[in-house]
C-alpha atoms as a PDB file:
ATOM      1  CA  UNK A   1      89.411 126.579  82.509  1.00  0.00           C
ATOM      2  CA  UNK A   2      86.756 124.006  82.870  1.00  0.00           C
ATOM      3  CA  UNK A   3      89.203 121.250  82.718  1.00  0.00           C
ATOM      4  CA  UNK A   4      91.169 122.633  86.156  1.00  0.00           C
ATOM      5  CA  UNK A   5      87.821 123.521  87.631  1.00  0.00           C
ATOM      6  CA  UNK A   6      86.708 119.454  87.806  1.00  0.00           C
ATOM      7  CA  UNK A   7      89.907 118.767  88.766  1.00  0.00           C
ATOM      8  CA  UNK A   8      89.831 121.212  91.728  1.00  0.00           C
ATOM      9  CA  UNK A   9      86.527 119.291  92.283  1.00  0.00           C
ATOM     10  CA  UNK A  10      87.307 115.639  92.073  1.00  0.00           C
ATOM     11  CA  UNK A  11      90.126 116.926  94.116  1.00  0.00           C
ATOM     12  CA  UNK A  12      87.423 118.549  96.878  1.00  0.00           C
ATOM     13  CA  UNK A  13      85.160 114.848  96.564  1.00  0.00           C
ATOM     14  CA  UNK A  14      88.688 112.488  97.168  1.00  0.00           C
ATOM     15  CA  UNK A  15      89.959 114.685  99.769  1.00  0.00           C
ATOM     16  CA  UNK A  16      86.439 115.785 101.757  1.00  0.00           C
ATOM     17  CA  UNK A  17      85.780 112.016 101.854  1.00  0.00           C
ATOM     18  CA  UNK A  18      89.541 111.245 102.795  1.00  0.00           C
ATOM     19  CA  UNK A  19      89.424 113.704 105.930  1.00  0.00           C
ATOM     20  CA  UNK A  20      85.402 113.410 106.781  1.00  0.00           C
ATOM     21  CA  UNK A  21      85.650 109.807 107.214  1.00  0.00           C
ATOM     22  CA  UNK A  22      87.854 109.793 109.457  1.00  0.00           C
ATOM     23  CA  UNK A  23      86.704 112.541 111.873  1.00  0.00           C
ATOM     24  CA  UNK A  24      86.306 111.282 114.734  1.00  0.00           C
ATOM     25  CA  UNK A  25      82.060 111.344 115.333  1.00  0.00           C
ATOM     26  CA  UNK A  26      81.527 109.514 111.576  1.00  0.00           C
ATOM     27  CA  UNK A  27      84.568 107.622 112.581  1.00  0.00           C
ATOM     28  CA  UNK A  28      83.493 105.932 115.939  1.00  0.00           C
ATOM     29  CA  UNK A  29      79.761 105.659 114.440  1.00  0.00           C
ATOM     30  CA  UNK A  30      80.858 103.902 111.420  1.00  0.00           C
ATOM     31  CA  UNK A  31      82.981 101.579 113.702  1.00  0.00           C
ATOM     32  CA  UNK A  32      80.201 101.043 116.051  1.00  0.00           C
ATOM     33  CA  UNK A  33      78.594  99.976 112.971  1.00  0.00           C
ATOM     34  CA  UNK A  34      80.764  98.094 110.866  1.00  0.00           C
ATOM     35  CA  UNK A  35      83.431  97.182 113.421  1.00  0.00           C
ATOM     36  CA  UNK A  36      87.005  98.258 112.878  1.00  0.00           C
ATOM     37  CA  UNK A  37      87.727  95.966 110.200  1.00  0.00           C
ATOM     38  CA  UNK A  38      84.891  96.925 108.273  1.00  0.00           C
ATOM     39  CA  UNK A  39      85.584 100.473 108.779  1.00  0.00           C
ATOM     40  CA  UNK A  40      88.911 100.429 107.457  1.00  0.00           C
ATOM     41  CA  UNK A  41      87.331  98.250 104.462  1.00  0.00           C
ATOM     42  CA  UNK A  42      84.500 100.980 103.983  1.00  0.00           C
ATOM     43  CA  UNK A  43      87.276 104.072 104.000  1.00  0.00           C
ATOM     44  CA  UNK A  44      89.815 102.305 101.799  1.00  0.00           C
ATOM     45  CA  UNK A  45      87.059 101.274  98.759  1.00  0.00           C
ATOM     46  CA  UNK A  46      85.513 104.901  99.081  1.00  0.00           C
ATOM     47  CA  UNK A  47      89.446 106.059  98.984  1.00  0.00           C
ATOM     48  CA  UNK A  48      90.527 103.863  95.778  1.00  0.00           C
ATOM     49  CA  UNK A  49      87.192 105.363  93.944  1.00  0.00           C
ATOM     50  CA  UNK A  50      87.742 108.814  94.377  1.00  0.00           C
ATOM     51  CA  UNK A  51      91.372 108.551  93.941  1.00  0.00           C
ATOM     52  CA  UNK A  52      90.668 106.882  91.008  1.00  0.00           C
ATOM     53  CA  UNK A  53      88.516 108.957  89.383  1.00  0.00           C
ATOM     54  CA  UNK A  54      91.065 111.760  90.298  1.00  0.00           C
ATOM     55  CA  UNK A  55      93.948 110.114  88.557  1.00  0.00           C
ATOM     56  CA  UNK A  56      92.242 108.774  85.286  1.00  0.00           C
ATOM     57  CA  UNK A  57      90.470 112.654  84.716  1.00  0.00           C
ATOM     58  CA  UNK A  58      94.026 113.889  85.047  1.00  0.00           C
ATOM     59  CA  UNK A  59      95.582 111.300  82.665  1.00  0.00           C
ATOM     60  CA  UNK A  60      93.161 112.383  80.065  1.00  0.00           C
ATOM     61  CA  UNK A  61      93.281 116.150  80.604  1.00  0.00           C
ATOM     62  CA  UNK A  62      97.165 116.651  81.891  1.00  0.00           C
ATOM     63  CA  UNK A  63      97.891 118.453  78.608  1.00  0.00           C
ATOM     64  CA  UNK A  64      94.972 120.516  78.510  1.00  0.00           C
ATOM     65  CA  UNK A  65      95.237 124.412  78.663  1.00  0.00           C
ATOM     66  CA  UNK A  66      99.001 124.429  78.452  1.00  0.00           C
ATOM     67  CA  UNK A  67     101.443 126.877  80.403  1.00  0.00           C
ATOM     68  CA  UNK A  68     104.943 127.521  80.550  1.00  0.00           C
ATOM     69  CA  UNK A  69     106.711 126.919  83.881  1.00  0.00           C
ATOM     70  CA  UNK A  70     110.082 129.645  83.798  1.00  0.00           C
ATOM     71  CA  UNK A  71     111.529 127.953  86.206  1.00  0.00           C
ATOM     72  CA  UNK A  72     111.641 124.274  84.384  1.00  0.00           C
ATOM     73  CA  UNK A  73     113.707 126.147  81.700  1.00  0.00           C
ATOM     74  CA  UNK A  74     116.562 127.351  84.165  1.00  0.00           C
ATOM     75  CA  UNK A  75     119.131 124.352  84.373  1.00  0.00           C
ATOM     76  CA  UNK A  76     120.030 125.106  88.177  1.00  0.00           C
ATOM     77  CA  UNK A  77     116.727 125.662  89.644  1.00  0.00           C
ATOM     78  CA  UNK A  78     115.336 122.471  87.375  1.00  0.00           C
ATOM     79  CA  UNK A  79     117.955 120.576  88.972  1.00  0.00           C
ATOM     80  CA  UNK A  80     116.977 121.367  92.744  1.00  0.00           C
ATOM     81  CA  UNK A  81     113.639 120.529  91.602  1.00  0.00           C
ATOM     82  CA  UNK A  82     114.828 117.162  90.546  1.00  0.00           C
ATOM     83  CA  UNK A  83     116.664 116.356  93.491  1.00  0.00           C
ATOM     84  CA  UNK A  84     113.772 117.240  95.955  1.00  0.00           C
ATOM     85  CA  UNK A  85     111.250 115.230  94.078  1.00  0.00           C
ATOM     86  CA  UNK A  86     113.619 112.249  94.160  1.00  0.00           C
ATOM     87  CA  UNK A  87     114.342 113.488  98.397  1.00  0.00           C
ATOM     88  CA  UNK A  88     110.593 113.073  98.804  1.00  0.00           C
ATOM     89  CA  UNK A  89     109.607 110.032  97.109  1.00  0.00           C
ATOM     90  CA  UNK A  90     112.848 108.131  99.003  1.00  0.00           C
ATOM     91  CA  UNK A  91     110.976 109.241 101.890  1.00  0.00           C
ATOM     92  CA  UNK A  92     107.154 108.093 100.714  1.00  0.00           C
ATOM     93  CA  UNK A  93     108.807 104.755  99.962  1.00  0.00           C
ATOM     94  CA  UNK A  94     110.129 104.500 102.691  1.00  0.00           C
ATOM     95  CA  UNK A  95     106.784 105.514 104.705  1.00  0.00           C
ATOM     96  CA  UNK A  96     105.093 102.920 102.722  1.00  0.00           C
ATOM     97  CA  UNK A  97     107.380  99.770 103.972  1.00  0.00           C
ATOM     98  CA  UNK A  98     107.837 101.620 107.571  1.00  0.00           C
ATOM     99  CA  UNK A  99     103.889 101.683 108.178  1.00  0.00           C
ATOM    100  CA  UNK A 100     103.270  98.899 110.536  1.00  0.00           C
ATOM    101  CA  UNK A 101     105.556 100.369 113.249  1.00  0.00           C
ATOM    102  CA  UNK A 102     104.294 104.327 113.273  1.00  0.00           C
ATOM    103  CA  UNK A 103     102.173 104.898 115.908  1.00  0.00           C
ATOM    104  CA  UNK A 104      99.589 105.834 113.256  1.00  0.00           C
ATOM    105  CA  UNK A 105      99.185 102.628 111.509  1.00  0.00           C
ATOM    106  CA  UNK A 106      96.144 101.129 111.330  1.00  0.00           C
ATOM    107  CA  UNK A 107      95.345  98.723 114.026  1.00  0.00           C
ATOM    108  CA  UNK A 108      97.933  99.788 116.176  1.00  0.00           C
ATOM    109  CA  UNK A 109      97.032 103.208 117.468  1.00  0.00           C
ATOM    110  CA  UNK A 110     100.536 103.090 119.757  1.00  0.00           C
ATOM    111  CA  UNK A 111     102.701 105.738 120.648  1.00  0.00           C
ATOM    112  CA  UNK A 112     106.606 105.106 120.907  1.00  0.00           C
ATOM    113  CA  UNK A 113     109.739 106.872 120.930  1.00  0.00           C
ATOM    114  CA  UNK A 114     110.520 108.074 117.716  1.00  0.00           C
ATOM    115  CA  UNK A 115     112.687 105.962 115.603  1.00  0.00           C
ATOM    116  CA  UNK A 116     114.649 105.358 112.262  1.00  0.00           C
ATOM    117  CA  UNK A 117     112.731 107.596 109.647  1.00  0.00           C
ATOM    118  CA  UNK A 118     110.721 109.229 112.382  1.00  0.00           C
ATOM    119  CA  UNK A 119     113.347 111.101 113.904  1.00  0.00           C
ATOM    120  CA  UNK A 120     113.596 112.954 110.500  1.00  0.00           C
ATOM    121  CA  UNK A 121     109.589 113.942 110.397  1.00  0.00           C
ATOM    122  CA  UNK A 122     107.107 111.805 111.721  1.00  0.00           C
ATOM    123  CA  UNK A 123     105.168 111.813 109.046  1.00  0.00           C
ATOM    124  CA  UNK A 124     107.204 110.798 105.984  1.00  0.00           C
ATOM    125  CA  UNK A 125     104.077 109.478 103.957  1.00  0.00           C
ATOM    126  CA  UNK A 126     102.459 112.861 104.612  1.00  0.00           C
ATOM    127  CA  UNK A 127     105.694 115.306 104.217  1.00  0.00           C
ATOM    128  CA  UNK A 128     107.755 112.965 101.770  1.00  0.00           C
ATOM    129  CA  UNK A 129     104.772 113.081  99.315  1.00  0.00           C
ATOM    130  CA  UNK A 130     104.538 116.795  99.616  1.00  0.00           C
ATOM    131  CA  UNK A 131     107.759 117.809  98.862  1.00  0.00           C
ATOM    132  CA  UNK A 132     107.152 115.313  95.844  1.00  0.00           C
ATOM    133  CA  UNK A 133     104.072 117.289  94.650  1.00  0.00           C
ATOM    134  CA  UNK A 134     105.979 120.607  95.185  1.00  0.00           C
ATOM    135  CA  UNK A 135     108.945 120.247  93.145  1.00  0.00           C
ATOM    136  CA  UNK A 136     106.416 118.826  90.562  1.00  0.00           C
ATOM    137  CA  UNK A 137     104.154 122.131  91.094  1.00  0.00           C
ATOM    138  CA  UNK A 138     106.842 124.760  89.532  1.00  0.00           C
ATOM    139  CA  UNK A 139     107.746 121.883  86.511  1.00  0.00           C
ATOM    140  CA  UNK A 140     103.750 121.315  85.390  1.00  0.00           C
ATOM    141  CA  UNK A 141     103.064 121.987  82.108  1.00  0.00           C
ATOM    142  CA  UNK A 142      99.524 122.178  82.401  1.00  0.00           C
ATOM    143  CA  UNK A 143      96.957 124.028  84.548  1.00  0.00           C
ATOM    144  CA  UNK A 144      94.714 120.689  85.448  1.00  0.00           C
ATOM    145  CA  UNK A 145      98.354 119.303  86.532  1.00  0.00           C
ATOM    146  CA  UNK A 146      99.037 122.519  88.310  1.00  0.00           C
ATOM    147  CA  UNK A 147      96.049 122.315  90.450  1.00  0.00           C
ATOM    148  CA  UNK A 148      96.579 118.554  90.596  1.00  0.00           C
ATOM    149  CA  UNK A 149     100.219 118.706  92.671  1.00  0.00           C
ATOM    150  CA  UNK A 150      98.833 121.518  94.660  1.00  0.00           C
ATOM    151  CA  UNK A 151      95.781 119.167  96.201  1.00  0.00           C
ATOM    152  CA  UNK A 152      98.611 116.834  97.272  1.00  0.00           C
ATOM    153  CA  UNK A 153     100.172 119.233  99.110  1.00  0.00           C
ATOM    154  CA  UNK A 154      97.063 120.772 100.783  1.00  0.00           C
ATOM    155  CA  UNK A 155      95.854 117.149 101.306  1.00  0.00           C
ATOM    156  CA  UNK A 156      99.023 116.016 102.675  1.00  0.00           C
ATOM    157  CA  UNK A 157      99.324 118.899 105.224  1.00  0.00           C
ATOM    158  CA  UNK A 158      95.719 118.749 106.389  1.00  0.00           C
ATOM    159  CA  UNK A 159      95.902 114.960 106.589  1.00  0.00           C
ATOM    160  CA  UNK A 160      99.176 115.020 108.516  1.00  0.00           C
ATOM    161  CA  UNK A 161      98.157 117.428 111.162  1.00  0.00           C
ATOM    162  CA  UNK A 162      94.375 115.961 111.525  1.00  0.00           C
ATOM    163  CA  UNK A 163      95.847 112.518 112.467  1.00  0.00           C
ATOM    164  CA  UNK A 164      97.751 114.043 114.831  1.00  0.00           C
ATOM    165  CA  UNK A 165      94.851 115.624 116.705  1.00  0.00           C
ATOM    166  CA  UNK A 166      93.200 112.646 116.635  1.00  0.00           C
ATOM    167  CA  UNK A 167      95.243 110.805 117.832  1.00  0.00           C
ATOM    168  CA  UNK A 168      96.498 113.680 120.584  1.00  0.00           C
ATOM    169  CA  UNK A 169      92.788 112.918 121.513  1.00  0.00           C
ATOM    170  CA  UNK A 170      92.902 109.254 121.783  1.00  0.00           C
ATOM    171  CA  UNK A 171      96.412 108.417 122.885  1.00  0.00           C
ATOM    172  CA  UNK A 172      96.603 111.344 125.280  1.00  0.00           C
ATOM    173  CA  UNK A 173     100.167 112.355 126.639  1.00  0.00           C
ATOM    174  CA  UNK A 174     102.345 109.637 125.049  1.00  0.00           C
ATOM    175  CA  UNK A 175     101.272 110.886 121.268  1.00  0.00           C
ATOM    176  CA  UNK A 176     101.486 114.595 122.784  1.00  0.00           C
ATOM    177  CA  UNK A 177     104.881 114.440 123.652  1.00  0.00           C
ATOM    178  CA  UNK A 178     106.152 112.654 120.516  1.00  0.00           C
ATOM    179  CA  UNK A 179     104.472 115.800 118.402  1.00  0.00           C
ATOM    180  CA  UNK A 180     106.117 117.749 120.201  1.00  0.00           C
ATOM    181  CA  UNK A 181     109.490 115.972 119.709  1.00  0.00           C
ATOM    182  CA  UNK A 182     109.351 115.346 116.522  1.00  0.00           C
ATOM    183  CA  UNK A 183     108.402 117.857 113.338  1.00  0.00           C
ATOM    184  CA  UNK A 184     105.807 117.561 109.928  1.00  0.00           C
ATOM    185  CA  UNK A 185     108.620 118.667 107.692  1.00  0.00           C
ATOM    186  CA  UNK A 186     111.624 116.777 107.795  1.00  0.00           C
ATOM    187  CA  UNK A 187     114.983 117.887 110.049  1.00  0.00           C
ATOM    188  CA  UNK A 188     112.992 120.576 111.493  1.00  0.00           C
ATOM    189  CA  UNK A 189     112.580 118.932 114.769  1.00  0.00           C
ATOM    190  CA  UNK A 190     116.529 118.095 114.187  1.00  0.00           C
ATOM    191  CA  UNK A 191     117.969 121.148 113.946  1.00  0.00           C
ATOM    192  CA  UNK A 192     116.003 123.039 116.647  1.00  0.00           C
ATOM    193  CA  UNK A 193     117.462 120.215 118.994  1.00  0.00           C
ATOM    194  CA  UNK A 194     114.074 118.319 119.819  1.00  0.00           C
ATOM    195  CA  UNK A 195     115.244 115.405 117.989  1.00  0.00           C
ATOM    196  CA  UNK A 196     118.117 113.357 117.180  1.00  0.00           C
ATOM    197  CA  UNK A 197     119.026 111.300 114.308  1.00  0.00           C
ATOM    198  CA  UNK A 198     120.209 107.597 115.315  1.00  0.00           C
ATOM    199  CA  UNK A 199     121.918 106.768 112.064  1.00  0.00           C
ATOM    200  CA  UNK A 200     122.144 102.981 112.900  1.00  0.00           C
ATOM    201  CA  UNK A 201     117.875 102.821 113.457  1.00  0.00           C
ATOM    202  CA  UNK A 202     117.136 104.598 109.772  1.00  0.00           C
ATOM    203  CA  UNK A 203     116.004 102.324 107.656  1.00  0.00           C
ATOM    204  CA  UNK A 204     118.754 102.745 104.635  1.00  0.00           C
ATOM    205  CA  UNK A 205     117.284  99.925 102.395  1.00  0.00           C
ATOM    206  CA  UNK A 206     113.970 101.861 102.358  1.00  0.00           C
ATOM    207  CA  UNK A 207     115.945 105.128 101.740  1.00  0.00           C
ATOM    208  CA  UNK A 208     118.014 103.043  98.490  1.00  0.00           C
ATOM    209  CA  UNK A 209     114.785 101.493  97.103  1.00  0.00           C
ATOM    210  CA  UNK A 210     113.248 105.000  97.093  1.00  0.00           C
ATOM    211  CA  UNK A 211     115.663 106.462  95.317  1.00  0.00           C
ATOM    212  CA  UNK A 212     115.960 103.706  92.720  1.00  0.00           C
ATOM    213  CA  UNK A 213     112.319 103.576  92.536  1.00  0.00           C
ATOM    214  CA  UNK A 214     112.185 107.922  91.776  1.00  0.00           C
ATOM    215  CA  UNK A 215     114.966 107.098  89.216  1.00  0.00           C
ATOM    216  CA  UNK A 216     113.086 104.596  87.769  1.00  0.00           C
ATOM    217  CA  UNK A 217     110.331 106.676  87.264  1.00  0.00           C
ATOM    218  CA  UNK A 218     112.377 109.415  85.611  1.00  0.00           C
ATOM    219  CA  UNK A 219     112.987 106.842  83.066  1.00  0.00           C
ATOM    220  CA  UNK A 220     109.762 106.363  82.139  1.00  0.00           C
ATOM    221  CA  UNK A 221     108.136 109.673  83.575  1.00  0.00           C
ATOM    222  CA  UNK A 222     106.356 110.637  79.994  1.00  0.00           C
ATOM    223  CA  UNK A 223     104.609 107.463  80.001  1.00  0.00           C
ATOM    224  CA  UNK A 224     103.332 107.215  84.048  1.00  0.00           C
ATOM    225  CA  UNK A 225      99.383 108.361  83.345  1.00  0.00           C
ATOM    226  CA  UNK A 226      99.294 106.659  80.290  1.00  0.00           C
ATOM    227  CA  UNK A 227      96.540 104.160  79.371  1.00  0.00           C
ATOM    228  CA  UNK A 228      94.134 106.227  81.933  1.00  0.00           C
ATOM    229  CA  UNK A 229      96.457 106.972  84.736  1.00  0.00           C
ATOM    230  CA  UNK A 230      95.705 102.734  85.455  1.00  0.00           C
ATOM    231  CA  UNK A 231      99.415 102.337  86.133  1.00  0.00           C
ATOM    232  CA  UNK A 232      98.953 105.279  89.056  1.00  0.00           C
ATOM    233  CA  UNK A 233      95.885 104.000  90.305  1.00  0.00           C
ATOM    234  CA  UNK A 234      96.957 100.143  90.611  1.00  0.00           C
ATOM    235  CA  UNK A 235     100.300 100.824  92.079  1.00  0.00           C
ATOM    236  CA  UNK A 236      98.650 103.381  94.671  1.00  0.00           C
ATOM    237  CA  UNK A 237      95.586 100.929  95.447  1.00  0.00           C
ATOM    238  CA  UNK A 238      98.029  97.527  95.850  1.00  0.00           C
ATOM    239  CA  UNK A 239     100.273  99.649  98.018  1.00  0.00           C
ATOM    240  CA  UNK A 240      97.792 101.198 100.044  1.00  0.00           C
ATOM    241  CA  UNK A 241      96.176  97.482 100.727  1.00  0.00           C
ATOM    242  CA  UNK A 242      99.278  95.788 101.370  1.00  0.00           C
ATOM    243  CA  UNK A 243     100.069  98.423 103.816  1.00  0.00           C
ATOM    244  CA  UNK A 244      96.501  98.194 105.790  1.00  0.00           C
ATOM    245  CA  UNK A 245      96.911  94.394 105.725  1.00  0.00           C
ATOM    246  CA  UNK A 246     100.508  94.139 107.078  1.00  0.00           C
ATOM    247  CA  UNK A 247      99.830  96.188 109.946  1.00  0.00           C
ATOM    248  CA  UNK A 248      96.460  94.376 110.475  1.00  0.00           C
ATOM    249  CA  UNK A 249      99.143  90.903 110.655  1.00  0.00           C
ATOM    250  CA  UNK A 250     101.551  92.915 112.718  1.00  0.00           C
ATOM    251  CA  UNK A 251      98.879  93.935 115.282  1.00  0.00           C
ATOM    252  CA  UNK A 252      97.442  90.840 115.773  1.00  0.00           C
ATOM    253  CA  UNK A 253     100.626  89.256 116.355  1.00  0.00           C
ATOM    254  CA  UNK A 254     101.306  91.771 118.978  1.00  0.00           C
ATOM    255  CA  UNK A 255      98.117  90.846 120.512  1.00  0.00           C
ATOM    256  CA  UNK A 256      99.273  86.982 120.470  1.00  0.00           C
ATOM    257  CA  UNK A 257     102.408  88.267 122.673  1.00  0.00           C
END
C-alpha cells in the first residue's frame, strides 16, 4: 500500500508542477522574468526531475504488492491490448518528430489548418500516449504500476485540454476553430464529419518508425526500467530536448523569412 501511495504522490509533484507552470499567471510572470527561453529552460529541468524521480521509484517498486490482471490471461482481449498499445505509441512517435509544425510547439504559438497526423486528433503526443498507458493499465502486474499508467492518462487528458484553453486564450479564433474541427481522441473528429483525412499529408514514415519502435520494445519489454528506469528517463529527457530545440531552430527560421 505504501509503495502505490508515493507513487500516486510523485505522480501529484511531476504532474502539479507540469500543469502549474504553465498556467498562464506563473507562466507570463516567469517569462517576464526569465524571458521565453529561459522559461522553457526553467519548465523543462523542473520536468526531467520530477519525471525522473517518477520513473526510477517505479523501476524499483514495479513488482511490489503484486495483482493479477484477468484480462492479460484471455488470449483475445490480450491481443487488442497489444495492438492498441502499439496504435498509440505509432502515434507518440510520430507526435514527437511532427512537433515543430503543431500549432502548440514551443516557440511557435501558430494556428493552421489541420494537417497530416492532425486530422486524426490534434493532439497525438497527448492522446497517442494515453491509449499507450491504457492498454498497459488492464496488463499491470503490480499496484505501483497500476497507479503509474493511470497518471499518464489523467496527465495526458488534463494536459491536452489545458493547452488548448490556453492557447483558445492567446490565439483567439484561429485556435478556436481548429478545436472545434479537430478531436482529443483520434478519428473522432473524422467520423462525425468535422474532419477529413488527406492520406497523401500523413506522415507514413513517422507512422512505420512508431510501429517498429513499439515492436522493438516488445522485444525487450522485461528489461525497459531496468538499471533504475535510466533507459526511460534518458530516452524521454533527449527526446523531449531535441523536440524544444528543433522547434526553437524552426521558429527562428520562420522569423528570418
Amino acid at each position: 500500500m505504501q509503495e502505490g501511495f508515493v507513487t500516486a504522490l510523485l505522480w501529484l509533484g511531476f504532474g502539479g508542477t507540469h500543469v502549474g507552470l504553465s498556467l498562464s499567471p506563473i507562466r507570463k510572470r516567469l517569462v517576464r522574468a526569465f524571458g521565453e527561453g529561459g522559461y522553457v529552460f526553467l519548465y523543462s529541468i523542473i520536468a526531467i526531475g520530477t519525471f525522473a524521480a517518477l520513473v526510477h521509484y517505479v523501476a524499483l517498486h514495479r513488482f511490489d504488492e503484486p495483482q493479477a490482471s484477468l484480462l492479460a490471461s484471455v488470449p483475445p482481449v490480450r491481443g487488442v491490448l497489444l495492438l492498441l498499445s502499439v496504435f498509440g505509441f505509432a502515434l507518440f512517435i510520430t507526435a514527437v518528430l511532427a512537433y515543430p509544425g503543431f500549432p502548440m510547439a514551443v516557440f511557435r504559438h501558430r494556428a493552421m489548418p489541420a494537417r497530416g497526423v492532425q486530422q486524426i486528433t490534434r493532439h497525438p503526443f497527448f492522446s497517442g500516449i494515453a491509449l499507450w498507458a491504457a492498454a498497459h493499465t488492464f496488463l499491470a502486474p503490480s499496484r505501483v504500476t497500476f497507479i503509474f499508467f493511470i497518471g499518464v492518462i489523467v496527465l495526458s487528458f488534463v494536459g491536452a485540454m489545458h493547452q488548448d484553453r490556453r492557447l483558445v486564450a492567446e490565439l483567439g479564433e484561429p485556435y478556436r476553430s481548429y478545436v472545434a474541427s479537430t478531436s482529443f481522441w483520434p478519428f473522432v473528429a473524422v467520423a462525425t464529419r468535422r474532419q477529413r483525412i488527406r492520406w497523401s499529408e500523413q506522415p507514413w514514415l513517422g507512422y512505420a518508425l512508431g510501429v517498429g519502435a513499439s515492436l522493438g520494445l516488445y522485444r525487450v519489454h522485461g528489461h525497459i526500467f531496468d538499471h533504475g528506469g535510466a533507459y526511460v528517463i534518458a530516452v524521454v529527457s533527449i527526446g523531449s530536448v531535441a523536440g524544444i530545440l528543433n522547434s526553437r531552430a524552426r521558429a527562428l527560421r520562420q522569423r528570418e523569412r
